[in-house]
N, C-alpha and C. Protein backbone atom coordinates (compact mmCIF):
# COMPACT_ATOMS: atom_id res chain seq x y z
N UNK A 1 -31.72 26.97 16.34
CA UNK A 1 -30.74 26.03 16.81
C UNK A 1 -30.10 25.36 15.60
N UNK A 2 -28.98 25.16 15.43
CA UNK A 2 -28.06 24.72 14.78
C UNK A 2 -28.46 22.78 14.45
N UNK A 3 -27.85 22.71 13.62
CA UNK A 3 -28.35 20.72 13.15
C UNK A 3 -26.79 20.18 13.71
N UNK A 4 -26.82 19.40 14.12
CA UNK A 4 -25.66 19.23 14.99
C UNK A 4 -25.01 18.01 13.44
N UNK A 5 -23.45 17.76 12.65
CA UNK A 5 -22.92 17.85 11.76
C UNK A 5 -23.00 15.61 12.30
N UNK A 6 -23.66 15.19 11.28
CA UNK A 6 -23.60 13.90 11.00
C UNK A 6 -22.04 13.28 11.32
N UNK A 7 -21.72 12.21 11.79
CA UNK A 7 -20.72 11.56 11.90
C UNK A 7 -20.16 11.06 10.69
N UNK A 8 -19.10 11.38 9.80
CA UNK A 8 -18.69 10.27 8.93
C UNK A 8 -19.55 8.85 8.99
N UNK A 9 -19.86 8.13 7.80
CA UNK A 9 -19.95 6.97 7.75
C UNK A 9 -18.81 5.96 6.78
N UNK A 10 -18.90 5.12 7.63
CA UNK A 10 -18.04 3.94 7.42
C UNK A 10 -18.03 3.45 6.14
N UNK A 11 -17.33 3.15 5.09
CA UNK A 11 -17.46 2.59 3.52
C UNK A 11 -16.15 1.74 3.16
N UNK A 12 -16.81 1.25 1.99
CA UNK A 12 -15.03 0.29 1.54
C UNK A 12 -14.43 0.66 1.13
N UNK A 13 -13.28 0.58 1.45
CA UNK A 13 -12.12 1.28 0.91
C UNK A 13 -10.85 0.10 0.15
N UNK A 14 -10.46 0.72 -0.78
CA UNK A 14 -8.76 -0.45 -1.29
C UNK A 14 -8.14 0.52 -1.21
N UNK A 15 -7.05 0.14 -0.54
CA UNK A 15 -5.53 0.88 -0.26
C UNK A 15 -4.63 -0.57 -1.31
N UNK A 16 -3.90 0.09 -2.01
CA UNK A 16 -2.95 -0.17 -3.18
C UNK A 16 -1.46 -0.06 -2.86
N UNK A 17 -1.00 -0.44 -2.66
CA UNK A 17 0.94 -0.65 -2.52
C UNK A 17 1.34 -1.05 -3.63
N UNK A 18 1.67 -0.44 -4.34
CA UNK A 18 2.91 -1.35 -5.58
C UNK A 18 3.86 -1.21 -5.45
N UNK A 19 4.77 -1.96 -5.23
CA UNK A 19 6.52 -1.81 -4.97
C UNK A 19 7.48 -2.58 -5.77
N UNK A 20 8.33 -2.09 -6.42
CA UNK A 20 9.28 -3.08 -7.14
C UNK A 20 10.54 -3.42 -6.56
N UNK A 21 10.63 -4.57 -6.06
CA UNK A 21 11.34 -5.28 -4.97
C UNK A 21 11.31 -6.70 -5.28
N UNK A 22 12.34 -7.79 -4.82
CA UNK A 22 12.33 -8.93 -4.97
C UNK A 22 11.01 -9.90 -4.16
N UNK A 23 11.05 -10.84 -4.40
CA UNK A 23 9.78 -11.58 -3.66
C UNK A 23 9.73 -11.28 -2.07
N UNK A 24 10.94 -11.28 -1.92
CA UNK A 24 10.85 -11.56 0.14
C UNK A 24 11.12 -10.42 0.26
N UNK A 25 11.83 -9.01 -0.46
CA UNK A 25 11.48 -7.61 0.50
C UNK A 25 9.81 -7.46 -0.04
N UNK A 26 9.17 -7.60 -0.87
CA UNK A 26 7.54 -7.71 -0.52
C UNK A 26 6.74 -8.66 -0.12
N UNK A 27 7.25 -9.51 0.26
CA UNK A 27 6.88 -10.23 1.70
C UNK A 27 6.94 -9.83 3.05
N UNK A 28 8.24 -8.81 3.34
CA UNK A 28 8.52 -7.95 4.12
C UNK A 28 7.55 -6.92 4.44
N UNK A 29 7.26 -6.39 3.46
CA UNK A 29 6.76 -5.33 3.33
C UNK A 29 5.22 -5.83 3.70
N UNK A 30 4.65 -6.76 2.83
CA UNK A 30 3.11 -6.93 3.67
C UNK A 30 3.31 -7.57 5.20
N UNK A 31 4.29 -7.70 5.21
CA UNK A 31 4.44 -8.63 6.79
C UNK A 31 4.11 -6.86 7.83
N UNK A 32 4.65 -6.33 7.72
CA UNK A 32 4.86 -5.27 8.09
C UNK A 32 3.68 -4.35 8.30
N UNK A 33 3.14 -4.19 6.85
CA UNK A 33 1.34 -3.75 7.08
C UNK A 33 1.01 -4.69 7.95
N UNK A 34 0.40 -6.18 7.93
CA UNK A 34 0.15 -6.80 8.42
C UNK A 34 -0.06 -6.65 10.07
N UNK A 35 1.68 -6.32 10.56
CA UNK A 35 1.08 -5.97 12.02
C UNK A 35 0.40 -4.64 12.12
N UNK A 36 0.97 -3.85 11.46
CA UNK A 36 0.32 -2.09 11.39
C UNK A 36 -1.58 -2.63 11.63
N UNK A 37 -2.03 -3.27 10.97
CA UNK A 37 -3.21 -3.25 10.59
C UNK A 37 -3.56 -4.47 11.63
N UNK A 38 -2.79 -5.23 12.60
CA UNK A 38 -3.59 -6.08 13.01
C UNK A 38 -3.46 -5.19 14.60
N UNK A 39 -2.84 -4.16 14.79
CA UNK A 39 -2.89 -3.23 15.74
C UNK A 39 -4.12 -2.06 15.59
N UNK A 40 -4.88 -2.08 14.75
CA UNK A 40 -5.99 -1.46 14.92
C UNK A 40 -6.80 -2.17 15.09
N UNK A 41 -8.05 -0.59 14.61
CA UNK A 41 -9.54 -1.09 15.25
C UNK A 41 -10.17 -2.00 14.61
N UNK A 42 -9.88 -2.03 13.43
CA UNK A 42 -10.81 -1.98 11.85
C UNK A 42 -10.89 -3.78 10.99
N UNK A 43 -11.44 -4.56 10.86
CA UNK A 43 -11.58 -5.56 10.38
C UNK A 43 -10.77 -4.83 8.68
N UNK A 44 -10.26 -5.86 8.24
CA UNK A 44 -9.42 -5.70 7.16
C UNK A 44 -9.22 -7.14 6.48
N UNK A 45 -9.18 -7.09 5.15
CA UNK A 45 -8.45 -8.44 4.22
C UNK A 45 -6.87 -7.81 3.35
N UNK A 46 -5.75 -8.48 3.33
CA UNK A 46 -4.37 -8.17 2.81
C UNK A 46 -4.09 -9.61 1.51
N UNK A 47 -4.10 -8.83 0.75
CA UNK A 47 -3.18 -9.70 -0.41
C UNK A 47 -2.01 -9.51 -0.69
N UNK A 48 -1.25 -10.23 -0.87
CA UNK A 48 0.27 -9.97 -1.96
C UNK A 48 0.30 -10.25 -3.24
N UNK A 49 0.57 -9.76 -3.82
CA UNK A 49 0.70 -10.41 -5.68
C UNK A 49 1.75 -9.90 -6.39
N UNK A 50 2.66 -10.65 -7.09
CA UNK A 50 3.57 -10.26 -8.06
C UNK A 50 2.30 -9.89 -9.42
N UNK A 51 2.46 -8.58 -9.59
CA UNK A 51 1.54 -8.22 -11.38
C UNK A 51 2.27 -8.39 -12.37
N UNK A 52 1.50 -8.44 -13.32
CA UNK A 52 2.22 -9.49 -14.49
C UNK A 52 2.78 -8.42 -15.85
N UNK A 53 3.89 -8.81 -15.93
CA UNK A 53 4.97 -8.19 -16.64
C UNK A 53 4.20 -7.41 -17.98
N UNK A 54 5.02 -5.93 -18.04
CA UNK A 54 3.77 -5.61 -19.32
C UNK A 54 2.31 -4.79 -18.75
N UNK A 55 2.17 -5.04 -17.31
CA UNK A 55 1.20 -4.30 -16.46
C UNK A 55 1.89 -2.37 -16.44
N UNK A 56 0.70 -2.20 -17.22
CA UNK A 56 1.22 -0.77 -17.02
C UNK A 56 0.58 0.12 -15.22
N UNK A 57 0.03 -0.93 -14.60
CA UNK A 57 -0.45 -0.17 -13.65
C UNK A 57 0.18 0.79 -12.78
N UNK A 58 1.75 0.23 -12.51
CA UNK A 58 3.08 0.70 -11.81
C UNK A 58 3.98 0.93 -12.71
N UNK A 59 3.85 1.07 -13.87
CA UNK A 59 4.96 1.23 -15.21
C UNK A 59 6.12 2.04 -14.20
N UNK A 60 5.60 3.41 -13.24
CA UNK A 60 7.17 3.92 -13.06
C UNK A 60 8.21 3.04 -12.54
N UNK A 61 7.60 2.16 -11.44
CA UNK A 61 8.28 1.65 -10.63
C UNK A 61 9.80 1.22 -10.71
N UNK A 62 9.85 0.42 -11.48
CA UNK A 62 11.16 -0.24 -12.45
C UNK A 62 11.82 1.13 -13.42
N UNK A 63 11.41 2.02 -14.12
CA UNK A 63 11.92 3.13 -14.53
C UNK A 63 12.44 3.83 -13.50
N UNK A 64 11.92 4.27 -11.85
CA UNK A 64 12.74 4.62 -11.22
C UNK A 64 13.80 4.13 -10.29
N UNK A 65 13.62 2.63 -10.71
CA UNK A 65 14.62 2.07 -10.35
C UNK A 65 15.80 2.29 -10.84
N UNK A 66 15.58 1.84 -12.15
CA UNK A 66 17.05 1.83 -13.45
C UNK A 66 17.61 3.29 -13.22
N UNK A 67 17.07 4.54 -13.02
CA UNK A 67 17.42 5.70 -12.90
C UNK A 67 18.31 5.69 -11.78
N UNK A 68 17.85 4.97 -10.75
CA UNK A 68 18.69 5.61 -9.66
C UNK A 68 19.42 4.25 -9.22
N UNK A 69 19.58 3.14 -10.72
CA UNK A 69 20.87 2.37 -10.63
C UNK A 69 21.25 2.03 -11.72
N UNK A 70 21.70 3.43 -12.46
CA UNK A 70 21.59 2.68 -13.88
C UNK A 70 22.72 2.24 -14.33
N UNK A 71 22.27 0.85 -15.02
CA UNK A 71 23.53 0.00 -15.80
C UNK A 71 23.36 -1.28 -14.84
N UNK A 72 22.90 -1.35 -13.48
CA UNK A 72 22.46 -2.46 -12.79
C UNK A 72 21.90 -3.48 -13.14
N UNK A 73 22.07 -4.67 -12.62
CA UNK A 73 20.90 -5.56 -13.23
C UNK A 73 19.83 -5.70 -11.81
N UNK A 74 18.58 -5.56 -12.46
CA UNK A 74 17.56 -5.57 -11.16
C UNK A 74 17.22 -6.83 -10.36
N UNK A 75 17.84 -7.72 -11.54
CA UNK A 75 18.09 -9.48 -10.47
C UNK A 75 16.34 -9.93 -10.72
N UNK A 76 15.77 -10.42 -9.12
CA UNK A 76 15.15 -11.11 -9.50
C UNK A 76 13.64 -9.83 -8.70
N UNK A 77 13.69 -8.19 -8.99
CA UNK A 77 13.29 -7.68 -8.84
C UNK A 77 11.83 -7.50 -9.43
N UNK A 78 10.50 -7.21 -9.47
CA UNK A 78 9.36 -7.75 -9.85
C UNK A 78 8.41 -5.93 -9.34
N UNK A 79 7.56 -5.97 -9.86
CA UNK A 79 6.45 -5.45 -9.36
C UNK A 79 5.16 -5.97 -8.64
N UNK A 80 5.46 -6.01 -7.35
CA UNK A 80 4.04 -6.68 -6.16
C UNK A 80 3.12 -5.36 -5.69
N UNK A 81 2.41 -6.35 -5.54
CA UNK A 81 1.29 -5.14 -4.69
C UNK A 81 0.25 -5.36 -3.81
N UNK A 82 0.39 -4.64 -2.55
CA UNK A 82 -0.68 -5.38 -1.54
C UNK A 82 -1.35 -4.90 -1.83
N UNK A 83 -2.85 -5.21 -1.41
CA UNK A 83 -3.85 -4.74 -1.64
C UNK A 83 -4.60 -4.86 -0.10
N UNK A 84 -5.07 -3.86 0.62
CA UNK A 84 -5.82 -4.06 1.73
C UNK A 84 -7.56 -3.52 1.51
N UNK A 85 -8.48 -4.42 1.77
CA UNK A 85 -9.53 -3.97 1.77
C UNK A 85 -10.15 -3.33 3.44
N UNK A 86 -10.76 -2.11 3.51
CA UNK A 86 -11.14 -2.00 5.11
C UNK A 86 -12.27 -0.90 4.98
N UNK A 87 -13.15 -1.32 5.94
CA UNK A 87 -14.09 -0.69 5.75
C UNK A 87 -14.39 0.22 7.29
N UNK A 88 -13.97 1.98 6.54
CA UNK A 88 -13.75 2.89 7.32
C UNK A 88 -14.19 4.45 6.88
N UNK A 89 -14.54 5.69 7.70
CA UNK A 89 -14.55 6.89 6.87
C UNK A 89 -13.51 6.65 5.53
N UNK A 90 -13.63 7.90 5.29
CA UNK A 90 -12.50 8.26 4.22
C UNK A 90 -10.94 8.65 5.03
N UNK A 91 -11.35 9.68 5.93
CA UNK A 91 -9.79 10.35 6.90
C UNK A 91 -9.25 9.07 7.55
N UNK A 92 -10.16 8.11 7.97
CA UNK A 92 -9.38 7.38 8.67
C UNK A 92 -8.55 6.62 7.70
N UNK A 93 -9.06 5.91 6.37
CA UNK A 93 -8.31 4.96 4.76
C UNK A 93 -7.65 6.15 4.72
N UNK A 94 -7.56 7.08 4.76
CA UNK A 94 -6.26 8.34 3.78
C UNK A 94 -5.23 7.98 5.19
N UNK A 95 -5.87 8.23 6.13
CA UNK A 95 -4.42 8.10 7.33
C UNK A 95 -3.85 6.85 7.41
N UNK A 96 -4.65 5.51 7.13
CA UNK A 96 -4.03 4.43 7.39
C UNK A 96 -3.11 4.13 6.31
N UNK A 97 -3.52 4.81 5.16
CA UNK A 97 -2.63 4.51 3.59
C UNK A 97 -1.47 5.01 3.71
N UNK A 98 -1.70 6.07 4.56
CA UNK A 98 0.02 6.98 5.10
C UNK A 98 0.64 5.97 6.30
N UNK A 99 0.19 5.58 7.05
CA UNK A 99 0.83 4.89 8.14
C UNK A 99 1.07 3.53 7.15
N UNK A 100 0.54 2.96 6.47
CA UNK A 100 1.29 1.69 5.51
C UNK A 100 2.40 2.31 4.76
N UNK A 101 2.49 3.36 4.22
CA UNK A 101 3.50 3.48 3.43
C UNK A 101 4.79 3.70 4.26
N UNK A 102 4.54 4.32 5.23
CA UNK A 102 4.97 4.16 6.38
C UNK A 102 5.96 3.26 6.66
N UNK A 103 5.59 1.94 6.50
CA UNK A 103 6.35 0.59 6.61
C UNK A 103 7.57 0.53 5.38
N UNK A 104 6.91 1.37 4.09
CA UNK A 104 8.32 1.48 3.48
C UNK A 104 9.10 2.19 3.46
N UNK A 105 8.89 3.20 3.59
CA UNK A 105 9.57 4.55 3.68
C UNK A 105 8.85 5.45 5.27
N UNK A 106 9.57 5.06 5.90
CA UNK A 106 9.46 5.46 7.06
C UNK A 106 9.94 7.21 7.58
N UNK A 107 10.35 7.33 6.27
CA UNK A 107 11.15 8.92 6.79
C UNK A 107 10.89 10.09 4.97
N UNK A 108 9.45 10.18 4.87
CA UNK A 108 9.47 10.07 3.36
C UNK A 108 10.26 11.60 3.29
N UNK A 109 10.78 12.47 3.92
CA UNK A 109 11.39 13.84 3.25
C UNK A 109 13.04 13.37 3.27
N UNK A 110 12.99 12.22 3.01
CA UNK A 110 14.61 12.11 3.10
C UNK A 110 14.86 12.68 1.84
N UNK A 111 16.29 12.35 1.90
CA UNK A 111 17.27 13.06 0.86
C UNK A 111 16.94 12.26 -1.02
N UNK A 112 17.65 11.16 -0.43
CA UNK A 112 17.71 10.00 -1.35
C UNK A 112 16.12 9.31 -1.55
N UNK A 113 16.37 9.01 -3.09
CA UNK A 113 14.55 7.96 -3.38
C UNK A 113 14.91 6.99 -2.57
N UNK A 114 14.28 6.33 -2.44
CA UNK A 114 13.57 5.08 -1.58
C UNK A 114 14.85 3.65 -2.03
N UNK A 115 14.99 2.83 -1.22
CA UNK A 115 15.33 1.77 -1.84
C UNK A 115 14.70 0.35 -2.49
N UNK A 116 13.36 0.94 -2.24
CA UNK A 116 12.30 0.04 -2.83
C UNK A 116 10.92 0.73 -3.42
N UNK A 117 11.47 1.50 -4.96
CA UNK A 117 10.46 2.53 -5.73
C UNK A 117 8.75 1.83 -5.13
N UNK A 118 8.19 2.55 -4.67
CA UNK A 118 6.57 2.18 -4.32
C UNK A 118 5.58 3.35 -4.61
N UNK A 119 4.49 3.09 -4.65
CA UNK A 119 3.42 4.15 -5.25
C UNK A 119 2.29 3.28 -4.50
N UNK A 120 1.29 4.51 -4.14
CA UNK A 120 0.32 4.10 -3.68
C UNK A 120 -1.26 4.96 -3.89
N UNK A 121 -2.03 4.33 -3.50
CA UNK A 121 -3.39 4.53 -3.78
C UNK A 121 -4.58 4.36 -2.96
N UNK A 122 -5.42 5.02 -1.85
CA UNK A 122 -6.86 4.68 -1.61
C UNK A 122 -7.77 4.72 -2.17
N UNK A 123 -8.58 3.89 -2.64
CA UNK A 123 -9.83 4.22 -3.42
C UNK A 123 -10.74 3.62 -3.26
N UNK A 124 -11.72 4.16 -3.36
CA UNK A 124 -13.60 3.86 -2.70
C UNK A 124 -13.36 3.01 -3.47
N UNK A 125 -14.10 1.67 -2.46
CA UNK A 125 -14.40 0.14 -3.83
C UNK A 125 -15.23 -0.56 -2.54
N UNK A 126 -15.24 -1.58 -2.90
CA UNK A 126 -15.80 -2.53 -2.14
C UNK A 126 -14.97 -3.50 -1.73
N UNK A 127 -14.76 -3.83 -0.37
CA UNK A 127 -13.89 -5.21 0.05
C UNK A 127 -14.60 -6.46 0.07
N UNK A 128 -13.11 -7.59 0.04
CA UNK A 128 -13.95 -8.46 -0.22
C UNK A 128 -14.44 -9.14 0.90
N UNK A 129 -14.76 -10.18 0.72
CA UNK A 129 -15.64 -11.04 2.11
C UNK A 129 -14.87 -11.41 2.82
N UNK A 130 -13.36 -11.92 2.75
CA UNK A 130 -12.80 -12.23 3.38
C UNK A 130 -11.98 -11.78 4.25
N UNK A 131 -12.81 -10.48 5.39
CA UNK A 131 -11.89 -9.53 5.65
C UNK A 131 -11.89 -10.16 7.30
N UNK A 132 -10.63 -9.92 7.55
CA UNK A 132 -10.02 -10.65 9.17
C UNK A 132 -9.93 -8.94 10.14
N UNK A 133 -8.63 -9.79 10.73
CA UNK A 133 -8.44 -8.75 12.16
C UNK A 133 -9.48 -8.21 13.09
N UNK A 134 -9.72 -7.43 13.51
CA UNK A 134 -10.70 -6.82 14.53
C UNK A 134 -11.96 -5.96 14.11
C-alpha cells in the first residue's frame, strides 16, 4: 500500500513590492493589497515604506522609469515597498504574490511597461507579530 503524500505545511512567508511611484499612487497601491488580502483566508501584517535613497535594493526601478520617460522630471517620485508578512504553504505565498502584483499591473502581457516600474519578491522569512486579518 502506498503512504498517502503529506499535506503542505504552513510557514512564513515576506512578499516584497517595490514600486517607484509618488507617495499616494503607493498608498494606492497598498490600499489595494490591503483589500486583496483582507478577502482571504490567511492572517497577514502590511507595511508601506518609502526606502532610502542610494538603496540599491530596487536600483532598476527609477532606471526604468527614466527609460521609458526620458528627459522627464520624475517629480516627487520615490521608491516604496510593501511588505506583507503571511503565514502559508509556499503555492499558496507564490499565488498570492501574483494576485498582489495584480493590483499593479493587472494585465501583465500588455504591450507597454507599466506606469508604475514595480518588482517583486516571496521569500521564506519569518513574520512579524503583528499580523491582522483572518
Amino acid at each position: 500500500m502506498r503512504a498517502a503524500t503529506p499535506a503542505p505545511l504552513d510557514q512564513p512567508f515576506e512578499i516584497r513590492i517595490g514600486v517607484y511611484a509618488t507617495a499616494e499612487d503607493a498608498a494606492r497601491v497598498a490600499t489595494g493589497c490591503r483589500r486583496l488580502l483582507d478577502a482571504g483566508p490567511s492572517r497577514f501584517s502590511l507595511a508601506l515604506a518609502e526606502r532610502p535613497r542610494g538603496d540599491d535594493l530596487y536600483e532598476e526601478l527609477p532606471e526604468q522609469w527614466r527609460a521609458e520617460y526620458p528627459g522627464a522630471d520624475p517629480g516627487a517620485r520615490a521608491v516604496h515597498e510593501v511588505t506583507v508578512d503571511v503565514v502559508t504553504t509556499r503555492e499558496r505565498a507564490n499565488a498570492l504574490c501574483t494576485a498582489l502584483t495584480h493590483t499593479i499591473c493587472p494585465d501583465p502581457d500588455h504591450a507597454s511597461p507599466c506606469p508604475i516600474p514595480w518588482s517583486s519578491a516571496c521569500l521564506r522569512g519569518r513574520p512579524s507579530d503583528g499580523m491582522s486579518g483572518r
